[in-house]
C-alpha atoms as a PDB file:
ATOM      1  CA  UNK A   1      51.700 -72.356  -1.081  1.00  0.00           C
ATOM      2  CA  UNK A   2      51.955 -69.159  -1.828  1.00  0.00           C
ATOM      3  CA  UNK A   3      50.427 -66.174   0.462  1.00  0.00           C
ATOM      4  CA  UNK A   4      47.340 -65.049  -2.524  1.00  0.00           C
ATOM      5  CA  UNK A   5      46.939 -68.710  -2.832  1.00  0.00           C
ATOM      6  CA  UNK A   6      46.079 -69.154   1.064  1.00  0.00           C
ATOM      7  CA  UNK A   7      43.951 -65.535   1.145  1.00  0.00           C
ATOM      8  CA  UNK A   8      41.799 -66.548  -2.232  1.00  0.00           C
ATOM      9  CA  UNK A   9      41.130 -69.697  -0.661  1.00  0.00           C
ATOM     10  CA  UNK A  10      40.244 -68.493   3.039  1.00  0.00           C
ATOM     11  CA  UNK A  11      38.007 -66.106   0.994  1.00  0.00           C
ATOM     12  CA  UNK A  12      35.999 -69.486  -0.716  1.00  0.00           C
ATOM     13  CA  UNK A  13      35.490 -71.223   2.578  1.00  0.00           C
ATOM     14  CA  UNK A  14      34.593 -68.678   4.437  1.00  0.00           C
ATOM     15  CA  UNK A  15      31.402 -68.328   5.314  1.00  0.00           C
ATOM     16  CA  UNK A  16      29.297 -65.065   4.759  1.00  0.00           C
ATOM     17  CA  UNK A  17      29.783 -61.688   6.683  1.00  0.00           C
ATOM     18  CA  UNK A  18      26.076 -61.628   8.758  1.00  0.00           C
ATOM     19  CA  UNK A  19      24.310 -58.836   8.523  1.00  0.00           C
ATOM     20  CA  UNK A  20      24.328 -56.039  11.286  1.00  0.00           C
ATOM     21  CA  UNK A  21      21.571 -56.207  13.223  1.00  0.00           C
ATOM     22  CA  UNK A  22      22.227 -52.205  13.641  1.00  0.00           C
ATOM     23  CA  UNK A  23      21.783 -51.631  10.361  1.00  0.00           C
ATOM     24  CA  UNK A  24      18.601 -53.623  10.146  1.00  0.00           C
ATOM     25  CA  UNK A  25      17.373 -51.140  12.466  1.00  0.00           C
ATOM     26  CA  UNK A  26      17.919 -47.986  11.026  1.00  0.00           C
ATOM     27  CA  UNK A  27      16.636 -49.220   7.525  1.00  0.00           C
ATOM     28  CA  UNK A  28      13.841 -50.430   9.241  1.00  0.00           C
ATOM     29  CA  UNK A  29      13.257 -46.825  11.268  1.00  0.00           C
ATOM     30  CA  UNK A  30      13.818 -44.809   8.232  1.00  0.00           C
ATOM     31  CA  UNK A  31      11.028 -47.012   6.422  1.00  0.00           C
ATOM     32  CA  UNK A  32       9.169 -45.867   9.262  1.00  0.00           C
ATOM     33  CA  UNK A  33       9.327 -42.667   9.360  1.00  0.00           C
ATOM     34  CA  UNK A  34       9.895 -41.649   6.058  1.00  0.00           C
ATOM     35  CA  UNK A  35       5.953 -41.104   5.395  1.00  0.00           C
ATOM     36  CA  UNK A  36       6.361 -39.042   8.596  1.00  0.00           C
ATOM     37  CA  UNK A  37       9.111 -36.410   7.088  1.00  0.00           C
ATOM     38  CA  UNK A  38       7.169 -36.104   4.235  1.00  0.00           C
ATOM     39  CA  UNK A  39       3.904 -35.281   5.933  1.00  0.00           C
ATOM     40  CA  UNK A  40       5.748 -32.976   7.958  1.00  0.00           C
ATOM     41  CA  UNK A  41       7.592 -30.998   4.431  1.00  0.00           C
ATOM     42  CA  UNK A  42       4.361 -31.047   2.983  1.00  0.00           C
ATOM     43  CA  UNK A  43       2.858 -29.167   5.980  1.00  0.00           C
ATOM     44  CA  UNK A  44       5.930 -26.507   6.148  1.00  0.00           C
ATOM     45  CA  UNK A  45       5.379 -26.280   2.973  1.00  0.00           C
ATOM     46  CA  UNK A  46       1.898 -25.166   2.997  1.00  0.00           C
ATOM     47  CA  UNK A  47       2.571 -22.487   5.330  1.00  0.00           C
ATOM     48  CA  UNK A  48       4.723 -21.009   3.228  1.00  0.00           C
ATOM     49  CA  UNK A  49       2.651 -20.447   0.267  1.00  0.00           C
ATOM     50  CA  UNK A  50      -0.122 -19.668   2.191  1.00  0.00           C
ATOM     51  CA  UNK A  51       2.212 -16.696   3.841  1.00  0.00           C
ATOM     52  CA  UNK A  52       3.406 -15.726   0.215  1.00  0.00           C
ATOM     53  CA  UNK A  53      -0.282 -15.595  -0.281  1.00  0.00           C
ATOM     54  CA  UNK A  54      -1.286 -13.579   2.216  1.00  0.00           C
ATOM     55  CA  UNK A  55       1.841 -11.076   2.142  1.00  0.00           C
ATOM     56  CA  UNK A  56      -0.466  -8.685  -0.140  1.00  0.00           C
ATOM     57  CA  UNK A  57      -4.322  -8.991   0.079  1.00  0.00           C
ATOM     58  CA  UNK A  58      -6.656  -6.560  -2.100  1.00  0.00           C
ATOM     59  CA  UNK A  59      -9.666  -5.217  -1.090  1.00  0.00           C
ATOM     60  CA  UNK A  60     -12.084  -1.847  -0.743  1.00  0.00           C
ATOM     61  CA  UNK A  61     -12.290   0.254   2.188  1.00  0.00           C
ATOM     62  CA  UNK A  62     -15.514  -0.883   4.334  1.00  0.00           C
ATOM     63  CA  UNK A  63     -14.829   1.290   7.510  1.00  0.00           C
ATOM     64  CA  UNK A  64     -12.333   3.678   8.670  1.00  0.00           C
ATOM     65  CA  UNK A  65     -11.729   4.819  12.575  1.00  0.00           C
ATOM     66  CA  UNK A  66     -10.543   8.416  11.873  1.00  0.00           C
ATOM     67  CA  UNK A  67      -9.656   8.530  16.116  1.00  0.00           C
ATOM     68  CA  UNK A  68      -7.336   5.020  16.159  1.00  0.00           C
ATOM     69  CA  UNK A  69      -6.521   5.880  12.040  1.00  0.00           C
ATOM     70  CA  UNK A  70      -7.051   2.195  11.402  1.00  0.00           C
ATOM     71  CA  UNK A  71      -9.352   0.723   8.490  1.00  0.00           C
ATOM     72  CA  UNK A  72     -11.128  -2.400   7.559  1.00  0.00           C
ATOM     73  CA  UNK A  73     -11.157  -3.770   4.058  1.00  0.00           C
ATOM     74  CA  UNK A  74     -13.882  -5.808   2.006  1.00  0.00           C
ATOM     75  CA  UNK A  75     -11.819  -8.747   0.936  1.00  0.00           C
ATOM     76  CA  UNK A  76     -14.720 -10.937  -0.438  1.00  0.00           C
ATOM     77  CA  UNK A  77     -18.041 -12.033  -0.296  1.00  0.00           C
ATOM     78  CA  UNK A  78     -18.618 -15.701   2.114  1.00  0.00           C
ATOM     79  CA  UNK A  79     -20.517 -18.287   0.905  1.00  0.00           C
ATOM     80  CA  UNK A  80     -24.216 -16.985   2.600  1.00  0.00           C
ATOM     81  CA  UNK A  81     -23.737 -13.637   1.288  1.00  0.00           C
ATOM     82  CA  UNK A  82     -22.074 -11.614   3.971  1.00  0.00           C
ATOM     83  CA  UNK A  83     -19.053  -9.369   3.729  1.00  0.00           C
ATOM     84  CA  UNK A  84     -15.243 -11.087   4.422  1.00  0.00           C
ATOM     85  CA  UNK A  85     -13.383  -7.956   6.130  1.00  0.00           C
ATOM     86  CA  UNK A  86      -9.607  -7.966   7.274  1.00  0.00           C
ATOM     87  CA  UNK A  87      -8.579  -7.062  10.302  1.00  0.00           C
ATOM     88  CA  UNK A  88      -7.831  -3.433  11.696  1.00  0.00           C
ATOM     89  CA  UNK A  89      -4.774  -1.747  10.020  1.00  0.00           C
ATOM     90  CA  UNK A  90      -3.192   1.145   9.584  1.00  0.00           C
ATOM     91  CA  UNK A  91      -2.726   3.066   6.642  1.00  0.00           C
ATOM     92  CA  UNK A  92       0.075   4.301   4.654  1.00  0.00           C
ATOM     93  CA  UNK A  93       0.163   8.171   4.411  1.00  0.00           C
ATOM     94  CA  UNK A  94       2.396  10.481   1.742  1.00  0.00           C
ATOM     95  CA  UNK A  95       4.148  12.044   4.188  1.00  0.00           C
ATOM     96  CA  UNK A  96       4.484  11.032   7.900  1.00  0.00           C
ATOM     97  CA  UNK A  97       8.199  12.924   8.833  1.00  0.00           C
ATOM     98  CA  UNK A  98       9.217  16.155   8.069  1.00  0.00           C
ATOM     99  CA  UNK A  99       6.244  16.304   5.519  1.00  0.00           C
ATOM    100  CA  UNK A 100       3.206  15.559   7.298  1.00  0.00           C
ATOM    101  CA  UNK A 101       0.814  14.635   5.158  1.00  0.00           C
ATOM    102  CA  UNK A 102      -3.424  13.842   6.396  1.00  0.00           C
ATOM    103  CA  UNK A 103      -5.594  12.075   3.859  1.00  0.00           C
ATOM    104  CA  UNK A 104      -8.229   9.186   5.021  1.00  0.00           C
ATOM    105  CA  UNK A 105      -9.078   6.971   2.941  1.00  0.00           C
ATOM    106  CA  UNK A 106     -12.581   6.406   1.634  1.00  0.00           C
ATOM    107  CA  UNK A 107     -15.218   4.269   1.680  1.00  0.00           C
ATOM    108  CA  UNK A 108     -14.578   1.997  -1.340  1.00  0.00           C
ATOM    109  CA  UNK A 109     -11.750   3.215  -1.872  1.00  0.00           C
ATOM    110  CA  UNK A 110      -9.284   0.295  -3.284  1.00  0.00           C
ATOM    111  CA  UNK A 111      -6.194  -0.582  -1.475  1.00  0.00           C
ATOM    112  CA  UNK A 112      -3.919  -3.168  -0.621  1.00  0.00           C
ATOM    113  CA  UNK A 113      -3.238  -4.552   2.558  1.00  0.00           C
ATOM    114  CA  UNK A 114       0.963  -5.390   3.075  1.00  0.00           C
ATOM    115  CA  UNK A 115       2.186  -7.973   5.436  1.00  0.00           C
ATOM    116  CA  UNK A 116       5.675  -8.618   5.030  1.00  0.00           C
ATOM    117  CA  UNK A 117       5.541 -11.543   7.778  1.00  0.00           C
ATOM    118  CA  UNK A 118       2.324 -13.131   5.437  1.00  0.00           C
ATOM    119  CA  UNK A 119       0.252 -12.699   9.099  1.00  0.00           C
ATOM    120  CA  UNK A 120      -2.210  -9.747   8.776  1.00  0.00           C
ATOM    121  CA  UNK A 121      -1.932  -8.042  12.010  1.00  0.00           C
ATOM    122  CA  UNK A 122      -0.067  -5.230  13.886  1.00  0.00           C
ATOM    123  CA  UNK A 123       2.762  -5.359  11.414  1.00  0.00           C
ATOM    124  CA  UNK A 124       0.167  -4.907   7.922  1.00  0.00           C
ATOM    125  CA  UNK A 125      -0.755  -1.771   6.347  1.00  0.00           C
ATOM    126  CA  UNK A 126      -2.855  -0.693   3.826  1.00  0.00           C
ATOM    127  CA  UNK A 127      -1.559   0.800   0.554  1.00  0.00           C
ATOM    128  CA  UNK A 128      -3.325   3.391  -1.923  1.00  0.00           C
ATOM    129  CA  UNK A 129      -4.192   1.011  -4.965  1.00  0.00           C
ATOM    130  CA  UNK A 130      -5.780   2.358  -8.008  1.00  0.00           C
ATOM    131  CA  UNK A 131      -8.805   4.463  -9.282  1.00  0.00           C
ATOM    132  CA  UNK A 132     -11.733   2.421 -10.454  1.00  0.00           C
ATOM    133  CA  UNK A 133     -15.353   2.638 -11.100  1.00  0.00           C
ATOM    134  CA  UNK A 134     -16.338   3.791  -7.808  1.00  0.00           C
ATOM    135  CA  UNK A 135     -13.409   6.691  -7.340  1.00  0.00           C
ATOM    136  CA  UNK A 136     -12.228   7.648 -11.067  1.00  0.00           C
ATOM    137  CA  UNK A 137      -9.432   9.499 -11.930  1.00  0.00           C
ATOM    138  CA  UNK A 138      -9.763  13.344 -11.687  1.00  0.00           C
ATOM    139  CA  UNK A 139      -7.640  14.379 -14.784  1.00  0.00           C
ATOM    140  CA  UNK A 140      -6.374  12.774 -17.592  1.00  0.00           C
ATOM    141  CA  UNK A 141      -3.618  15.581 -17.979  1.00  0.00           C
ATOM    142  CA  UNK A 142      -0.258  14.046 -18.757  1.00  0.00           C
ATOM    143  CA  UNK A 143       1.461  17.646 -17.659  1.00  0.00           C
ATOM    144  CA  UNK A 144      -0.296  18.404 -14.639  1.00  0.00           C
ATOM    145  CA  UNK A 145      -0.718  16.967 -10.914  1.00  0.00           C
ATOM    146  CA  UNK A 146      -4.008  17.171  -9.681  1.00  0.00           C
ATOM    147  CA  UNK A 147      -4.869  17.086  -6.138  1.00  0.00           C
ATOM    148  CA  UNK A 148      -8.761  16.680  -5.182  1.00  0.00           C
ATOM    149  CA  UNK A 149     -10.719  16.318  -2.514  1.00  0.00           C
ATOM    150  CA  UNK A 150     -14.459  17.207  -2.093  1.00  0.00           C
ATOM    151  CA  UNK A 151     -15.532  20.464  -3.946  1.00  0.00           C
ATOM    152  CA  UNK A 152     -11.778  21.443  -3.416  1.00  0.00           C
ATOM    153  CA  UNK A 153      -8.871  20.757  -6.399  1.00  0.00           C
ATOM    154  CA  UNK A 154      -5.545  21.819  -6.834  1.00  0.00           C
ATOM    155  CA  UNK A 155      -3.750  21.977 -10.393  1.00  0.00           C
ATOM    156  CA  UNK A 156       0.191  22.000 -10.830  1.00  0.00           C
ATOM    157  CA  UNK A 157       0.962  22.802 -14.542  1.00  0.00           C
ATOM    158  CA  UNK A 158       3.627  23.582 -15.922  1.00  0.00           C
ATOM    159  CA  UNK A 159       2.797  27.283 -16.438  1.00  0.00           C
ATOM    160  CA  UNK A 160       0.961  27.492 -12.623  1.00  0.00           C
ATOM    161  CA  UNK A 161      -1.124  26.874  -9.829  1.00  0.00           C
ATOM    162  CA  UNK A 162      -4.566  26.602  -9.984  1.00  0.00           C
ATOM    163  CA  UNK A 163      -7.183  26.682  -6.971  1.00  0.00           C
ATOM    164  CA  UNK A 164     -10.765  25.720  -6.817  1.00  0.00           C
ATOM    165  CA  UNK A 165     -13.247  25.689  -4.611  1.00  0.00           C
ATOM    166  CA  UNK A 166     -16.089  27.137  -2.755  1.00  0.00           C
ATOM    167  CA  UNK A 167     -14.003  29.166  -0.397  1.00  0.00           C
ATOM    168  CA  UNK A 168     -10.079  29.761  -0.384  1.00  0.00           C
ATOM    169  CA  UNK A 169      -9.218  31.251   2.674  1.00  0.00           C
ATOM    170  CA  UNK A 170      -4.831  31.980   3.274  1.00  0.00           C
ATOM    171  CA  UNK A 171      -4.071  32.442   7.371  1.00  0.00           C
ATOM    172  CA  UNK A 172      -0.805  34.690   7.701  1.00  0.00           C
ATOM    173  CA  UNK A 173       0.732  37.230   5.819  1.00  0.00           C
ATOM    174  CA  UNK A 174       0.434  37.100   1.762  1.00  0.00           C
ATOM    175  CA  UNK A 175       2.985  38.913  -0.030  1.00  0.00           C
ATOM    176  CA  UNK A 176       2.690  39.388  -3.926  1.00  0.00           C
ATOM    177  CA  UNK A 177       5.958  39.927  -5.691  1.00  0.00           C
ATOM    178  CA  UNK A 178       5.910  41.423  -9.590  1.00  0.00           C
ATOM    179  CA  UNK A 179       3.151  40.502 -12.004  1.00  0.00           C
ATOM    180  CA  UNK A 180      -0.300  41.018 -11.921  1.00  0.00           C
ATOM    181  CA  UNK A 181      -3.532  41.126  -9.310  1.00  0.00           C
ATOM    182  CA  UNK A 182      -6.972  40.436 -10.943  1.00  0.00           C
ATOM    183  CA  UNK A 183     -10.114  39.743  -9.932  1.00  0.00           C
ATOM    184  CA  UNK A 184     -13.168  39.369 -12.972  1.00  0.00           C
ATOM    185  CA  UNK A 185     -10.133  40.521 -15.562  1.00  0.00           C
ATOM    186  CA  UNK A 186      -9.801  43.364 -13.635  1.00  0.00           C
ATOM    187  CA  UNK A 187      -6.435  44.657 -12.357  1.00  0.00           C
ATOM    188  CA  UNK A 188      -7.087  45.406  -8.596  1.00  0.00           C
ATOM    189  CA  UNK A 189      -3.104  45.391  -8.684  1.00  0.00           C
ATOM    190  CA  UNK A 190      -1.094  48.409  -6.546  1.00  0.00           C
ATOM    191  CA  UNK A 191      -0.678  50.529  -9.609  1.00  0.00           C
ATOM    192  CA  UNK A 192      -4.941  50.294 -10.050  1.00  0.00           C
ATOM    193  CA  UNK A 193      -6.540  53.302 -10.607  1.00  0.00           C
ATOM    194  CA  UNK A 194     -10.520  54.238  -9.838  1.00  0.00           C
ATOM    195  CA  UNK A 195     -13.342  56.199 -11.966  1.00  0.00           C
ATOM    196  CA  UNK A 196     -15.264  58.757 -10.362  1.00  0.00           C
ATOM    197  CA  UNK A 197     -13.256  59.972  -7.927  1.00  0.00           C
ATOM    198  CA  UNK A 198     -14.344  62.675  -5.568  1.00  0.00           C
ATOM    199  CA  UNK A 199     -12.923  64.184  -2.533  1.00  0.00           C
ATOM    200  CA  UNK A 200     -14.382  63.537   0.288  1.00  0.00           C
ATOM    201  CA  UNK A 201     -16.125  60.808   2.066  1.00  0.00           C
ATOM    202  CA  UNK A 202     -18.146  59.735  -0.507  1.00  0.00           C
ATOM    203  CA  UNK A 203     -17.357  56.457  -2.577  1.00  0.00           C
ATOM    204  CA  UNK A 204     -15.197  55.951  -5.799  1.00  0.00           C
ATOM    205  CA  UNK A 205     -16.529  54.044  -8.830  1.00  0.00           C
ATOM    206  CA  UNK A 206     -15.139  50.772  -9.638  1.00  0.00           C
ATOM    207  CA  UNK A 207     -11.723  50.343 -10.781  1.00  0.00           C
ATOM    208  CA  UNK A 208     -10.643  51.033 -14.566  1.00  0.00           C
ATOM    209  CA  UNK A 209     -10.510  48.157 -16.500  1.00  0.00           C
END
């Protein structure tokens, strides 16, 4: 008899290879648990979204502590009527470095609370957002920058400055170089000259226009 004839007929007589009772186990413990990794990946991945969620979070302006320079924002409206605010957060300024830069925010003012961790607190700041019905834009000028605040506005054109307001008042030395001094369209300039002029300590007349 020949060695494949002895091995194919050990192999039809004998009988079955049992079953490990190890691996009964461990299909029985992953049918057990199995509900419980899912649960568990669903819940992870709740969190998450709800961090991407709340990584930006838009709102008005609803108080501002000038002192701490930390602000509350309006985020909603709750169910019996009463306003949904964030917590306290700082605010984002122009220019905090070699440019200091001091503008707080107003009431209403729309901005955007950023939390990079998606947990609004010590980390978050709010953002300038955009102008709306309650703070409109104050120029519609495509070539000029507008800076406003109050009675008080700024222009940068491209042929200028421009300043308004009730009062402009310059602390320090003010030096005028070349062109021309006005005031009313008249030249009050170095080169101005006066009408009516008299010797002595009485007045002159206005300057020539």
């Amino acid at each position: 008899m020949s060695i494949s004839t002895l091995v194919l007929s050990s192999s039809r007589t004998a009988p079955p290879f049992p079953r490990s009772s190890h691996g009964l186990r461990w299909r029985k413990r992953m049918r057990d648990t199995a509900p419980f990794e899912f649960r568990r990946l669903y819940t992870r991945l709740e969190r998450a979204e709800r961090r991407i969620a709340m990584t930006t979070l838009s709102g008005k302006v609803a108080v501002v502590d000038p002192e701490k320079r930390l602000l509350r924002l309006k985020l909603g409206t709750s169910s019996d009527g009463r306003d949904v605010l964030s917590p306290w957060v700082r605010w984002q300024e122009a220019g905090a470095g070699g440019l200091k830069i001091h503008s707080e925010p107003a009431v209403n003012e729309q901005m955007n609370i950023i939390s990079s961790s998606g947990t609004v607190g010590a980390g978050s700041i709010a953002v300038p957002a955009t102008y709306d019905r309650d703070h409109q834009a104050p120029s519609q000028s495509s070539d000029t920058a507008v800076f406003e605040r109050g009675t008080g506005r700024i222009e940068v054109g491209p042929n200028g400055l421009k300043f308004i307001g009730d009062t402009i008042e310059l602390v320090g030395n003010v030096r005028a170089r070349d062109g021309v001094f006005e005031h009313e369209d008249v030249d009050v300039g170095v080169n101005h000259k006066h009408t009516k002029v008299v010797r002595g300590e009485q007045l002159t007349g206005p300057p020539e226009e």
